[in-house]
Protein backbone atom coordinates (compact mmCIF):
# COMPACT_ATOMS: atom_id res chain seq x y z
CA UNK A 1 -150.27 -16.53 3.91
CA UNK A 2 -147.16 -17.40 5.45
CA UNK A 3 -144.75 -15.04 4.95
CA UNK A 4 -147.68 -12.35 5.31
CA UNK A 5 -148.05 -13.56 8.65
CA UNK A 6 -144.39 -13.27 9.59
CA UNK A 7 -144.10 -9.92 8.46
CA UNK A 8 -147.15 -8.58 10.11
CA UNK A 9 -146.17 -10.71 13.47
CA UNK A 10 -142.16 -9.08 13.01
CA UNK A 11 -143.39 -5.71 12.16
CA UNK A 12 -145.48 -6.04 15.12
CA UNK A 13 -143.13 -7.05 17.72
CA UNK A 14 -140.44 -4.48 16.63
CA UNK A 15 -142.86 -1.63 16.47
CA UNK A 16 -145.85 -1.94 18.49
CA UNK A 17 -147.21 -0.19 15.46
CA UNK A 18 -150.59 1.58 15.96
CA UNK A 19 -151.84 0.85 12.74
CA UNK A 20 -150.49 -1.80 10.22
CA UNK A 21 -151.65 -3.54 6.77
CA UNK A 22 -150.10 -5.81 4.87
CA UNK A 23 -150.69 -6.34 1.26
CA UNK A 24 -149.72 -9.27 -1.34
CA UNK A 25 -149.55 -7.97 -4.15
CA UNK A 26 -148.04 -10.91 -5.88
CA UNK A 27 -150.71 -10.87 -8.07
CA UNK A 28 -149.82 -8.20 -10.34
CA UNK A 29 -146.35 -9.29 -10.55
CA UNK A 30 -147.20 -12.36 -11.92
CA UNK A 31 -144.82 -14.00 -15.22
CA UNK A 32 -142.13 -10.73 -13.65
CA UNK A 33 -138.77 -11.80 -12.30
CA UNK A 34 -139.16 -13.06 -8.73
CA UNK A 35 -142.50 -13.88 -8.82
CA UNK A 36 -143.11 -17.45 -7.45
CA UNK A 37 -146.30 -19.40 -8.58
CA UNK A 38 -147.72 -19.85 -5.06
CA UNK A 39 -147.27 -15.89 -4.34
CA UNK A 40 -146.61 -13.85 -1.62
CA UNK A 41 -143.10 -12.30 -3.25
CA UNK A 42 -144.01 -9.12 -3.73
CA UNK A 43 -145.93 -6.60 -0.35
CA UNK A 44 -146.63 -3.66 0.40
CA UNK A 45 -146.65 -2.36 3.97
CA UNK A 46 -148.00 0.80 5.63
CA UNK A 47 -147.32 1.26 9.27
CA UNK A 48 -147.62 3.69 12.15
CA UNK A 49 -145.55 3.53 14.80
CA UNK A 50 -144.16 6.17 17.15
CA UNK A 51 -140.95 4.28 16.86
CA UNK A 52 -140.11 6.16 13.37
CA UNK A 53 -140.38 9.60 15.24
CA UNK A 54 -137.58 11.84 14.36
CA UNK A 55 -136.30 9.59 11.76
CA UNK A 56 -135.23 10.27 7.99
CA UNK A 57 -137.19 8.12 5.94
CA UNK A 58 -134.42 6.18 4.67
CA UNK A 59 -133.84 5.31 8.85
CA UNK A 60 -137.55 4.29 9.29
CA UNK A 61 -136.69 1.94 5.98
CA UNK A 62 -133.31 0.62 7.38
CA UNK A 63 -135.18 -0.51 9.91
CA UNK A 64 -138.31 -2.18 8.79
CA UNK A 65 -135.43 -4.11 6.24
CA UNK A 66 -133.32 -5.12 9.46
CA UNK A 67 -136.25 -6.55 11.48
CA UNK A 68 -137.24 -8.30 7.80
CA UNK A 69 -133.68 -9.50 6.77
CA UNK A 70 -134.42 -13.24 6.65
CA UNK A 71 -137.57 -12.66 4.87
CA UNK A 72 -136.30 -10.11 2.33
CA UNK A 73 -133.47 -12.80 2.18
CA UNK A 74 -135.40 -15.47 0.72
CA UNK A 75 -139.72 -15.31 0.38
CA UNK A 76 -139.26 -11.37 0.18
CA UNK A 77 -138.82 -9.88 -3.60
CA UNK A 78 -140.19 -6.43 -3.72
CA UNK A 79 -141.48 -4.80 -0.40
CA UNK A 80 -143.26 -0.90 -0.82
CA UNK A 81 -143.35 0.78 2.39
CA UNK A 82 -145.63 3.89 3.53
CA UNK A 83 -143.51 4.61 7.18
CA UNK A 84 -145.60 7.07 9.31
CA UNK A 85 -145.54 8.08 12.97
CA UNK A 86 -148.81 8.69 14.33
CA UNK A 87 -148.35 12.46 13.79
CA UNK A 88 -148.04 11.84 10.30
CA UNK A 89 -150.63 9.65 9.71
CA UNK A 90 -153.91 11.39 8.29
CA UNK A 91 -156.39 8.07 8.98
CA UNK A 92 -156.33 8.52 12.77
């Protein structure tokens, strides 16, 4: 779980994120453009971060793709994103 672990460890870093999960879901993609044999080309991502307060959700986006550029450059086919600040998020 390579590029997994890079996204989580970015994600991290840039966020200090209170809660995060990250999902391959490479799995159902499978035979689909982009999808590599080996996986992990297509994630989903839910994070909570107080450093997406009192931005639009295309800003919290913007910035979870800028701190993932390299990834979404190369590995990186599909990424979903659930962006939440803790405020918003109901599992807390």
């Amino acid at each position: 779980m390579r590029v997994a672990a890079a996204i989580e460890a970015k994600l991290t870093e840039a966020f200090r994120p209170s809660r995060l999960k990250v999902t391959d879901e490479s799995h159902k993609h499978i035979g689909h453009a982009g999808a590599r044999p080996e996986g992990e080309s297509h994630f989903h991502v839910e994070i909570v971060s107080a450093a997406f307060a009192g931005k639009s959700r295309i800003e919290r986006q913007r910035l979870i793709h800028a701190v993932l550029a390299a990834e979404l450059a190369s590995d990186v086919h599909a990424l979903a994103t659930k962006i939440l600040t803790p405020d918003e998020d109901v599992f807390t």
